[in-house]
PDB file of N, CA and C in Angstrom:
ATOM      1  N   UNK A   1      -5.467  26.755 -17.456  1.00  0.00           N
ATOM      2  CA  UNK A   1      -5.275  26.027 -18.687  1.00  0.00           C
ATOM      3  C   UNK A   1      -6.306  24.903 -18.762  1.00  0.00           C
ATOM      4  N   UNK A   2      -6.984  24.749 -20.080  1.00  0.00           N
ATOM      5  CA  UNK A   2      -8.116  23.692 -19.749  1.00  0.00           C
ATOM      6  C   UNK A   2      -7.524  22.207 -19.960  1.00  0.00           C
ATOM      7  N   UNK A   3      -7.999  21.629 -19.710  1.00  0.00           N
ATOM      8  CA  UNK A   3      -7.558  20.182 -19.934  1.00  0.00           C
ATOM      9  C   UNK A   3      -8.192  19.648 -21.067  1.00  0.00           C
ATOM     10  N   UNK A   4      -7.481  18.336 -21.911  1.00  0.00           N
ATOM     11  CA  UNK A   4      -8.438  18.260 -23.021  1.00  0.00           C
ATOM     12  C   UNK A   4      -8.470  16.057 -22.700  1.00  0.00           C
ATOM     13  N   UNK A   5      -9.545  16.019 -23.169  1.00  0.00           N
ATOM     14  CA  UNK A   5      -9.647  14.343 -22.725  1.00  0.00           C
ATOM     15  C   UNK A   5      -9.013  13.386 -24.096  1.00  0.00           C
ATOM     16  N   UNK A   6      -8.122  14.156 -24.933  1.00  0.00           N
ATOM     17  CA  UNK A   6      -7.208  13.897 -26.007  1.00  0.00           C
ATOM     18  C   UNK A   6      -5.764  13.927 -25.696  1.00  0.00           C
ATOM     19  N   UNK A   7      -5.361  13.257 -26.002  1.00  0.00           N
ATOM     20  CA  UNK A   7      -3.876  13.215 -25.031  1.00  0.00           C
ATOM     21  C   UNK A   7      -2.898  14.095 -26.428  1.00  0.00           C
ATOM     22  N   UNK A   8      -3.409  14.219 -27.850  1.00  0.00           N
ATOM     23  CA  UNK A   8      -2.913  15.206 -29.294  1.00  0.00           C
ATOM     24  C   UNK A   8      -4.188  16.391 -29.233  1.00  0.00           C
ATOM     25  N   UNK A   9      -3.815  17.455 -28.760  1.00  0.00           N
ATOM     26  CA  UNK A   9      -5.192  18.272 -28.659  1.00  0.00           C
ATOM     27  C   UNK A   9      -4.858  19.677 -30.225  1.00  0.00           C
ATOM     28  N   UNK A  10      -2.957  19.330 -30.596  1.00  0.00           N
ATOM     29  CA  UNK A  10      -3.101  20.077 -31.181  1.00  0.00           C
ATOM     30  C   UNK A  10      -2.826  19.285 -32.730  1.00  0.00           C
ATOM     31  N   UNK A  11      -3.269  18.549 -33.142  1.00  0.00           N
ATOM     32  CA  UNK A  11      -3.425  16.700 -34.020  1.00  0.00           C
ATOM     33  C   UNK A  11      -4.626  17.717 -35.266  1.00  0.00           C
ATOM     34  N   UNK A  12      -4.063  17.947 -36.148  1.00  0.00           N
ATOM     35  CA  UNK A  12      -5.260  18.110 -37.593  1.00  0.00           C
ATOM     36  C   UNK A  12      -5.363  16.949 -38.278  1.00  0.00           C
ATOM     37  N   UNK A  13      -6.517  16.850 -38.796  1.00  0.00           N
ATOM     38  CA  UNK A  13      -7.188  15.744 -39.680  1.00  0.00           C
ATOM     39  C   UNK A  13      -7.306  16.292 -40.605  1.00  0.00           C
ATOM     40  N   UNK A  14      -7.512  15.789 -42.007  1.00  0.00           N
ATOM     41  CA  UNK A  14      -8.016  15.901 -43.145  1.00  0.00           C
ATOM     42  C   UNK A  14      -9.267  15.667 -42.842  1.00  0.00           C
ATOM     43  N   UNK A  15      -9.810  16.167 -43.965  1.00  0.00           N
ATOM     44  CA  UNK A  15     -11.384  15.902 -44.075  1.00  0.00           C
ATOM     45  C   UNK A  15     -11.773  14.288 -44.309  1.00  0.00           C
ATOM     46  N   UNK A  16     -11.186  14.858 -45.104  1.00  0.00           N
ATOM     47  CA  UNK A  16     -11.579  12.731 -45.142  1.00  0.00           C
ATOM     48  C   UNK A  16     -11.121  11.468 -44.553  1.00  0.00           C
ATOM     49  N   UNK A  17      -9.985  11.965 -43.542  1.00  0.00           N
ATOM     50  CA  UNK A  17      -9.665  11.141 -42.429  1.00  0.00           C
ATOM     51  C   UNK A  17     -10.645  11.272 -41.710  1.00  0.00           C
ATOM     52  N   UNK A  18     -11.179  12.539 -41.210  1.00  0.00           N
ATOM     53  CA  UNK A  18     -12.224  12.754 -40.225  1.00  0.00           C
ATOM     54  C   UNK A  18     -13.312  12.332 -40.290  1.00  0.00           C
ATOM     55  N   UNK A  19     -13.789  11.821 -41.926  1.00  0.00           N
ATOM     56  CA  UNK A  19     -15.093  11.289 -41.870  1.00  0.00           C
ATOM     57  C   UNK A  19     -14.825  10.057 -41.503  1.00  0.00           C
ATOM     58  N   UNK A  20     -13.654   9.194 -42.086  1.00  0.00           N
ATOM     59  CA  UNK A  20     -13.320   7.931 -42.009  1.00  0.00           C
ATOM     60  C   UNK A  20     -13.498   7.565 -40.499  1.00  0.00           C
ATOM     61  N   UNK A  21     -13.094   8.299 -39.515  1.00  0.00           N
ATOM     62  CA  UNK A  21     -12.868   7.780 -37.962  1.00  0.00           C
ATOM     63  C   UNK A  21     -14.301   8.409 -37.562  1.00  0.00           C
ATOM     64  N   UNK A  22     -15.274   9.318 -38.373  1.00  0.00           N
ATOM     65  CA  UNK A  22     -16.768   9.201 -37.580  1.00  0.00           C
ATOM     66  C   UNK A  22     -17.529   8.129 -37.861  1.00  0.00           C
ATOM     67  N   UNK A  23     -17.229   7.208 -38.804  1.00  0.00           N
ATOM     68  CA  UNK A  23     -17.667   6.287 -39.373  1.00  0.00           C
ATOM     69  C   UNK A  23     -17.266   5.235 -39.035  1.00  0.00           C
ATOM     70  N   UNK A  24     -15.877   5.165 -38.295  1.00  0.00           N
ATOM     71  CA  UNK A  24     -15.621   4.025 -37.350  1.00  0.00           C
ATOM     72  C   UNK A  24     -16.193   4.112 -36.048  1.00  0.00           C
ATOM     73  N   UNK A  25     -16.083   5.592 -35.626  1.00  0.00           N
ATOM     74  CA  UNK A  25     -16.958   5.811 -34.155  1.00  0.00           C
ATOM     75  C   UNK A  25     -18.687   5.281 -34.087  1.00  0.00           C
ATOM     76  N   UNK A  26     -19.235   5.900 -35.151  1.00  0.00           N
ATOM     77  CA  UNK A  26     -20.795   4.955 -35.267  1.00  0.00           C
ATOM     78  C   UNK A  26     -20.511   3.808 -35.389  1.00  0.00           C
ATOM     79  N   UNK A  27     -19.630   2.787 -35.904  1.00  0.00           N
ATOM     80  CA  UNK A  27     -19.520   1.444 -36.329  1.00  0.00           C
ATOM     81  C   UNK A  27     -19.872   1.243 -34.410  1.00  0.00           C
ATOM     82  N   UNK A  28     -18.397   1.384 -34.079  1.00  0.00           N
ATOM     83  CA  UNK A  28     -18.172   1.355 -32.716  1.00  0.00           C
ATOM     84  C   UNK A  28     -18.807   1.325 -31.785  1.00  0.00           C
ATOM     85  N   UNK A  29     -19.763   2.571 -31.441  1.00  0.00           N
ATOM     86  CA  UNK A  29     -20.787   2.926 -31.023  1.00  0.00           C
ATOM     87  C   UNK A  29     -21.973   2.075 -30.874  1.00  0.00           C
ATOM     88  N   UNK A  30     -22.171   1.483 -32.154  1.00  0.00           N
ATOM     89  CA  UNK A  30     -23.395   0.250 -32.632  1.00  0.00           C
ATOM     90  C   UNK A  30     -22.793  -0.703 -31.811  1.00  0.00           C
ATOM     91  N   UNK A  31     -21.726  -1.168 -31.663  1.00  0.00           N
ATOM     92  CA  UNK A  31     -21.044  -2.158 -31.099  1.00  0.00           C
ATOM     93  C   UNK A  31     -21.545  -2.571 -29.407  1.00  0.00           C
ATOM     94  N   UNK A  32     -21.162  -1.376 -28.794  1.00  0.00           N
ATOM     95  CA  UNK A  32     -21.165  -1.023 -27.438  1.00  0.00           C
ATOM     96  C   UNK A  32     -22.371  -0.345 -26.900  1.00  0.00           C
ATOM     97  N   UNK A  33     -23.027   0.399 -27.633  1.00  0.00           N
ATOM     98  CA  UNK A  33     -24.076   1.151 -27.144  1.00  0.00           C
ATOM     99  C   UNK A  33     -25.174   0.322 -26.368  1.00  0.00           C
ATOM    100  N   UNK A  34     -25.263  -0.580 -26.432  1.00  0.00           N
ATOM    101  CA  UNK A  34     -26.419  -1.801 -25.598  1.00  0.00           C
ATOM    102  C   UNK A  34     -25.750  -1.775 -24.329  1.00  0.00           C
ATOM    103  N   UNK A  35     -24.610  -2.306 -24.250  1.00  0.00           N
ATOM    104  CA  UNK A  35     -23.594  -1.917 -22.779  1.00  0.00           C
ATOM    105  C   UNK A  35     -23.533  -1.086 -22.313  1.00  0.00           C
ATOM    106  N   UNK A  36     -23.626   0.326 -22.342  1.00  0.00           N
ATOM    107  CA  UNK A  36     -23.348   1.456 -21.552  1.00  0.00           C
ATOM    108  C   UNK A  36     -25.100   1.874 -20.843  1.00  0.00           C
ATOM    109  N   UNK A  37     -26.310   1.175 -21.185  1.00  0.00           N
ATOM    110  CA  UNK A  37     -27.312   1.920 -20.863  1.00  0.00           C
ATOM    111  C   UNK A  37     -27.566   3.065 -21.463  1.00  0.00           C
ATOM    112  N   UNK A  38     -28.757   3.711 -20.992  1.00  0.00           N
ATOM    113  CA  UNK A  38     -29.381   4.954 -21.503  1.00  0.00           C
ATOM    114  C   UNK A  38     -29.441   5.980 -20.196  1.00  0.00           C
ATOM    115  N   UNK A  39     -28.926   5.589 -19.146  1.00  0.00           N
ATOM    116  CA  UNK A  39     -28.630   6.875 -18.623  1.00  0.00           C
ATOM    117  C   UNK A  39     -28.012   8.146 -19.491  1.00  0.00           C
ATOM    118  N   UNK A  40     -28.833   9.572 -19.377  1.00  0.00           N
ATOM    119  CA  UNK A  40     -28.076  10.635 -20.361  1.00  0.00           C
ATOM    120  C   UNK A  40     -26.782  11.267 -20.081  1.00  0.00           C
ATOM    121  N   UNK A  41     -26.765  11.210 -19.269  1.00  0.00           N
ATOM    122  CA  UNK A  41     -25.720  11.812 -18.757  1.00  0.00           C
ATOM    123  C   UNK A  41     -24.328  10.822 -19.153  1.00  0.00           C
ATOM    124  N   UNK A  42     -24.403   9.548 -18.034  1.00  0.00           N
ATOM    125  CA  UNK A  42     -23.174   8.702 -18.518  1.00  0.00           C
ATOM    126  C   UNK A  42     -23.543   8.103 -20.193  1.00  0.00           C
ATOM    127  N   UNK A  43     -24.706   8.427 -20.757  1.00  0.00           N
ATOM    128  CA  UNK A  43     -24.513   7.876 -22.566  1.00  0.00           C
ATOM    129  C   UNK A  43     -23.520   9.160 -22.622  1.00  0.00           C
ATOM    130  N   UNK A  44     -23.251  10.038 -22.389  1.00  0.00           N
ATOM    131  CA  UNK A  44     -22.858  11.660 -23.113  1.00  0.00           C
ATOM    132  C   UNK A  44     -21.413  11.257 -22.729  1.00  0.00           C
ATOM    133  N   UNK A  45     -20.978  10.717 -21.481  1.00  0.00           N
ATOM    134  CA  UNK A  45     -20.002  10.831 -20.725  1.00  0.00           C
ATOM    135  C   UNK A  45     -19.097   9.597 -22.321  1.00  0.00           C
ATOM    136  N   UNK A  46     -20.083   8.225 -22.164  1.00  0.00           N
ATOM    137  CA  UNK A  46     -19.208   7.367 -22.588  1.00  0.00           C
ATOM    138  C   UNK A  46     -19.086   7.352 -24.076  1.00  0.00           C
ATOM    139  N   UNK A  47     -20.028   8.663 -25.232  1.00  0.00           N
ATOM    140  CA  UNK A  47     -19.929   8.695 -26.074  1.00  0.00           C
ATOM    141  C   UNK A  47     -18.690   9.548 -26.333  1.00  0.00           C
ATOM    142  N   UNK A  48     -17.576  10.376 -25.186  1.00  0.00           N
ATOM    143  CA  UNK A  48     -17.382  11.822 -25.544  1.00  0.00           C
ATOM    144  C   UNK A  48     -16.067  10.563 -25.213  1.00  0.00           C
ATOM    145  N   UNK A  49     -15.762   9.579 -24.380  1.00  0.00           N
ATOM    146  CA  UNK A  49     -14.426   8.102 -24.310  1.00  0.00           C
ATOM    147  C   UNK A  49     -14.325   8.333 -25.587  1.00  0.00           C
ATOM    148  N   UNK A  50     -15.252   7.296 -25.684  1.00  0.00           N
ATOM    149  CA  UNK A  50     -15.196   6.545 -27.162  1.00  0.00           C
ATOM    150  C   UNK A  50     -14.704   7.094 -28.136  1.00  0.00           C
ATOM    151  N   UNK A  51     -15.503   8.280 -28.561  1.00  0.00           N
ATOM    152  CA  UNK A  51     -14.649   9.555 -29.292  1.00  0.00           C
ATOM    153  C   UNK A  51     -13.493   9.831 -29.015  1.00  0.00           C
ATOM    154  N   UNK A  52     -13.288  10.315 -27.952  1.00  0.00           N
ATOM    155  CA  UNK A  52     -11.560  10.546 -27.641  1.00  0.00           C
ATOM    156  C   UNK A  52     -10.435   9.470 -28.048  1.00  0.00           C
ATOM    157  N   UNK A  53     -11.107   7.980 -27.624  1.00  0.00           N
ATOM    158  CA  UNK A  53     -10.544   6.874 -28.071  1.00  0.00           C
ATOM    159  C   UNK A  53     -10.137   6.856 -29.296  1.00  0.00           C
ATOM    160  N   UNK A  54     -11.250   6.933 -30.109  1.00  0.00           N
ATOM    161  CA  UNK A  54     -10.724   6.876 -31.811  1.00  0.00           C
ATOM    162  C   UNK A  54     -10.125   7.799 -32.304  1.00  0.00           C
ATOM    163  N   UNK A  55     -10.617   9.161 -31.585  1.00  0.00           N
ATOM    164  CA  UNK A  55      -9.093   9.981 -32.285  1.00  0.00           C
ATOM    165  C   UNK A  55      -8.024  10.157 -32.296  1.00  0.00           C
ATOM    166  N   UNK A  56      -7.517   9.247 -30.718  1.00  0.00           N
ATOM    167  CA  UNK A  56      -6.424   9.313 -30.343  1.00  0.00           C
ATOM    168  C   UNK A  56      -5.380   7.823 -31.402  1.00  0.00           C
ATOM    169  N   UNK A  57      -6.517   6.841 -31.724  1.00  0.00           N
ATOM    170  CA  UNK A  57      -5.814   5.985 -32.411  1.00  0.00           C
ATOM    171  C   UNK A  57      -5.674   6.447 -33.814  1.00  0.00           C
ATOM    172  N   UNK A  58      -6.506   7.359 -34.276  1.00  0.00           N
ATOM    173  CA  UNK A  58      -6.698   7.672 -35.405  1.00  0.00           C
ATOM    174  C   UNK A  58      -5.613   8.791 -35.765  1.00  0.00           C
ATOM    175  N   UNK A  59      -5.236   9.783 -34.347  1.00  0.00           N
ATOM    176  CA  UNK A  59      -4.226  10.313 -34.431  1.00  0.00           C
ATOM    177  C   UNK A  59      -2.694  10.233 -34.771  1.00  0.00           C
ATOM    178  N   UNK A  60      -2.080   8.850 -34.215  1.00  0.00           N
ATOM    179  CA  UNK A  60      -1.136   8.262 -34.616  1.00  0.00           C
ATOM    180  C   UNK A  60      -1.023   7.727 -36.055  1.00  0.00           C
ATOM    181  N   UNK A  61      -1.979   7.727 -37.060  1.00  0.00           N
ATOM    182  CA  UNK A  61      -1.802   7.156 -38.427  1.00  0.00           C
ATOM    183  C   UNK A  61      -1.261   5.733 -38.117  1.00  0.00           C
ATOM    184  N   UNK A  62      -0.937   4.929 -37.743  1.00  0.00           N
ATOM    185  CA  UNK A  62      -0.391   3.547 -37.440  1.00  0.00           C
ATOM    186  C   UNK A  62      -1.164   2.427 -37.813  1.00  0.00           C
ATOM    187  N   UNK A  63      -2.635   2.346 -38.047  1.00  0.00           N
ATOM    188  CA  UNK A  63      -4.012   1.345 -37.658  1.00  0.00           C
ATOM    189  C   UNK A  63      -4.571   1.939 -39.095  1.00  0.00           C
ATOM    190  N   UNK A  64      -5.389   0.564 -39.790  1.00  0.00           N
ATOM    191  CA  UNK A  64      -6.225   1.021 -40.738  1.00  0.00           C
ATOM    192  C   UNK A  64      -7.346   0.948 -40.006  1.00  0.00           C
ATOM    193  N   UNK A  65      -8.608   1.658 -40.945  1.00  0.00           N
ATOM    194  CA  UNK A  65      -9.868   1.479 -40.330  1.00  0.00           C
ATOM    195  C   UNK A  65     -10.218   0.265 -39.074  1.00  0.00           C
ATOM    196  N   UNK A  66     -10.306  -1.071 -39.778  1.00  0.00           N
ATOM    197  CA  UNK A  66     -10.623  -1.844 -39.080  1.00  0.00           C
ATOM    198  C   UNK A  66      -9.812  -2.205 -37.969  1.00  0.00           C
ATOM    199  N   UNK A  67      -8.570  -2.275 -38.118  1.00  0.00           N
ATOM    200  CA  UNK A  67      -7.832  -1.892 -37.009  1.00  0.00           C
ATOM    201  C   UNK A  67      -8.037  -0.784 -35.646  1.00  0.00           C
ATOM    202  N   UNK A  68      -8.432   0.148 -35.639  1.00  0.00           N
ATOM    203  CA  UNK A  68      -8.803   1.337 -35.025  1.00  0.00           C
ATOM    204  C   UNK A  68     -10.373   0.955 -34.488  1.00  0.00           C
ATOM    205  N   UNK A  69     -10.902   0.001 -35.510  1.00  0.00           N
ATOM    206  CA  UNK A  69     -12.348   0.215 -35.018  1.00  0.00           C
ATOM    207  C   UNK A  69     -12.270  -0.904 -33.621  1.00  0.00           C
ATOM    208  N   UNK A  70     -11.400  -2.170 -33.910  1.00  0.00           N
ATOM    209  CA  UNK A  70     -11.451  -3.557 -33.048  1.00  0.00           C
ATOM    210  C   UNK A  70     -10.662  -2.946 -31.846  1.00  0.00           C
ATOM    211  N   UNK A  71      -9.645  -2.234 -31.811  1.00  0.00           N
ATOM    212  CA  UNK A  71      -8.677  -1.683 -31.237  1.00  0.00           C
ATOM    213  C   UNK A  71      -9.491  -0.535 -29.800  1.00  0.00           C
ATOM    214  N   UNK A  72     -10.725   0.437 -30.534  1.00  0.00           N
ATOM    215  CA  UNK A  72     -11.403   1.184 -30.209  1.00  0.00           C
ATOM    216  C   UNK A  72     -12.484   0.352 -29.113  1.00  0.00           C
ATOM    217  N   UNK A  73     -13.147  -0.515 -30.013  1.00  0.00           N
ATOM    218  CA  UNK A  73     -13.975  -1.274 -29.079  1.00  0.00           C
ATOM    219  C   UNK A  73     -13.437  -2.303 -27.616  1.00  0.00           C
ATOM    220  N   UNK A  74     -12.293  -2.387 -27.990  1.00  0.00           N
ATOM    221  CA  UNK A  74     -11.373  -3.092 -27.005  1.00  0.00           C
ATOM    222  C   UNK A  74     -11.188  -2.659 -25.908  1.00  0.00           C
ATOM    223  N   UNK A  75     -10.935  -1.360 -26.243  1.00  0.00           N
ATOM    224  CA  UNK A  75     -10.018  -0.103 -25.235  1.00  0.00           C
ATOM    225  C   UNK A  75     -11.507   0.160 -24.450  1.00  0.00           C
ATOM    226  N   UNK A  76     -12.395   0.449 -25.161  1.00  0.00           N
ATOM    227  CA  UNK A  76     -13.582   1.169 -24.838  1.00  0.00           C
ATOM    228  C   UNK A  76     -14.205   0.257 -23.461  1.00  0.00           C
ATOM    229  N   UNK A  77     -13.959  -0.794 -23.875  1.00  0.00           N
ATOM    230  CA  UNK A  77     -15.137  -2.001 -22.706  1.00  0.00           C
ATOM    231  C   UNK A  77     -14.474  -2.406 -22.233  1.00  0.00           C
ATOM    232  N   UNK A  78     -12.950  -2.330 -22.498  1.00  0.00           N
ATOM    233  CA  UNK A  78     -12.209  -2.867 -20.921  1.00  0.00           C
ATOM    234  C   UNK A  78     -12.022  -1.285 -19.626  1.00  0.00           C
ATOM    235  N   UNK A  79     -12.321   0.001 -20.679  1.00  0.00           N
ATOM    236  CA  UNK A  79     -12.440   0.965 -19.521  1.00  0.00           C
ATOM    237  C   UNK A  79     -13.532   0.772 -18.628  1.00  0.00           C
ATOM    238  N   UNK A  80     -14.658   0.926 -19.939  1.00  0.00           N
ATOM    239  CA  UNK A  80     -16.052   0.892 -19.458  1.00  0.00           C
ATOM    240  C   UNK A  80     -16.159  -0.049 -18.104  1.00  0.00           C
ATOM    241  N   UNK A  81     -15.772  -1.528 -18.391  1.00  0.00           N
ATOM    242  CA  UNK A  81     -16.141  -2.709 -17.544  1.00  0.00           C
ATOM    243  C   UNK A  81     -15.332  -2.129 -16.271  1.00  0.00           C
ATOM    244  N   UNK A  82     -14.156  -1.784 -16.085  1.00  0.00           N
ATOM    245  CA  UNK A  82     -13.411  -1.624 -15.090  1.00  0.00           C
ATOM    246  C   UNK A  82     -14.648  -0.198 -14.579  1.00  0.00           C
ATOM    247  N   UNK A  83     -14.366   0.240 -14.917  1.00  0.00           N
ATOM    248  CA  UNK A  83     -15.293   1.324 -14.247  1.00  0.00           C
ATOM    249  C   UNK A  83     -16.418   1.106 -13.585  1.00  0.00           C
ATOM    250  N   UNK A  84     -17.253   0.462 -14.409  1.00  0.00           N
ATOM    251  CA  UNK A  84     -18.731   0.026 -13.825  1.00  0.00           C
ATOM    252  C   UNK A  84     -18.464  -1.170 -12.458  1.00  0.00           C
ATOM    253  N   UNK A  85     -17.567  -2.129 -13.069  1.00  0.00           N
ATOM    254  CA  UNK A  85     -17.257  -2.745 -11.511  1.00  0.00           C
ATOM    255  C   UNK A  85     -16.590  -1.969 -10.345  1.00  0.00           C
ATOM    256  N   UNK A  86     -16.159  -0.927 -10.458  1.00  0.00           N
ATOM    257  CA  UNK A  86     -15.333  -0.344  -9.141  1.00  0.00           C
ATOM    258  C   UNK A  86     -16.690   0.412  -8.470  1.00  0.00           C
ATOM    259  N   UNK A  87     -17.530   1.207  -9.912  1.00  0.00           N
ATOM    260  CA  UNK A  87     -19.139   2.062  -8.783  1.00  0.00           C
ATOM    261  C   UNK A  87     -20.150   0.709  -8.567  1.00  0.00           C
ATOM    262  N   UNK A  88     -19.689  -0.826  -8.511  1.00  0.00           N
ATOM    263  CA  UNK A  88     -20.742  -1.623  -8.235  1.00  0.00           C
ATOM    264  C   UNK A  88     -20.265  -1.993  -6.836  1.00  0.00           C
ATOM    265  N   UNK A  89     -18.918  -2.406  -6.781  1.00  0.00           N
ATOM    266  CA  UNK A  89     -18.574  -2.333  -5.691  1.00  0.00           C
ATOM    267  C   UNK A  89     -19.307  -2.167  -3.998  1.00  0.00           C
ATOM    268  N   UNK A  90     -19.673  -2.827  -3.017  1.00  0.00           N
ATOM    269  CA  UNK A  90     -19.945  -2.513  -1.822  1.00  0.00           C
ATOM    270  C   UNK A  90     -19.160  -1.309  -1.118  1.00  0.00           C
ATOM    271  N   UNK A  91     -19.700   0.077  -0.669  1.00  0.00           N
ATOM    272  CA  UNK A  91     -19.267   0.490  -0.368  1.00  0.00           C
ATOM    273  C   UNK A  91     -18.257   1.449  -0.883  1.00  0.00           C
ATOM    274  N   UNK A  92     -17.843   1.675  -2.009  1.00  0.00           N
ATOM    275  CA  UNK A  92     -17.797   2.440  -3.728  1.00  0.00           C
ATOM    276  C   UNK A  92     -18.066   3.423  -3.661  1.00  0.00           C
ATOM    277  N   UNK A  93     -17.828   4.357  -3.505  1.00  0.00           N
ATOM    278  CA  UNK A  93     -18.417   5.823  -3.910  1.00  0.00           C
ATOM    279  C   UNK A  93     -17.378   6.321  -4.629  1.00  0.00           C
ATOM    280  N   UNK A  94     -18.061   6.541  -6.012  1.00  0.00           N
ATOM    281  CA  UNK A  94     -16.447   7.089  -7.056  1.00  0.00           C
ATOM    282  C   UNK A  94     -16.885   8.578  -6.539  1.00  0.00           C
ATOM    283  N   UNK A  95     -17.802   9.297  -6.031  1.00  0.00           N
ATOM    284  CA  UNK A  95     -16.973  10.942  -6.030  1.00  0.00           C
ATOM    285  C   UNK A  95     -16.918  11.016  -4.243  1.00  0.00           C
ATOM    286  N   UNK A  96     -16.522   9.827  -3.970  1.00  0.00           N
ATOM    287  CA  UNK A  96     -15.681  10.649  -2.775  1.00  0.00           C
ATOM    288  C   UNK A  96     -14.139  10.210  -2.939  1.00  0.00           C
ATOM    289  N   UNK A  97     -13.101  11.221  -3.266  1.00  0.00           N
ATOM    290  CA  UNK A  97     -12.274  11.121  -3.378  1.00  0.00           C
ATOM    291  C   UNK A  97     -11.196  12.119  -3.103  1.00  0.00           C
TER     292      UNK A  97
END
């Protein structure tokens, strides 16, 4: 069974919800993208969060736009930050586990 990094994997959007939350994800994105670096790999990794992030808030209907977007960026850089400090760490190796 595959796993999905959406915690609603079976969640439909309207069309025009869906543009609404790609348009918060670029907002978002603009936000944070200076923080994550240009490594390709982790840009791919932390663009595919971020995404998951907003759909998952976007999934619940609860949050207007701007809500979802402050909410998104929140969630996003307190993962991000926790993360990057645990592989800065002395002695750190996130894939041995």
């Amino acid at each position: 069974m595959a796993t999905h990094p959406f915690k609603h994997p079976l969640v439909a959007f309207e069309p025009g919800q869906l543009h609404r939350l790609g348009e918060v994800f670029r907002q978002v994105w603009g936000s944070v993208e200076a923080e994550v670096g240009s490594s390709g790999a982790d840009l791919q990794v932390a663009r595919d969060r971020l995404a998951a992030i907003v759909l998952e808030l976007g999934a619940d209907r609860q949050l207007d736009d701007l809500q979802v977007s402050r909410t998104a960026a929140r969630l996003f850089r307190e993962e991000f930050l926790r993360t990057r400090q645990r592989s800065e760490m002395p002695g750190t190796d996130e894939h041995s586990s």
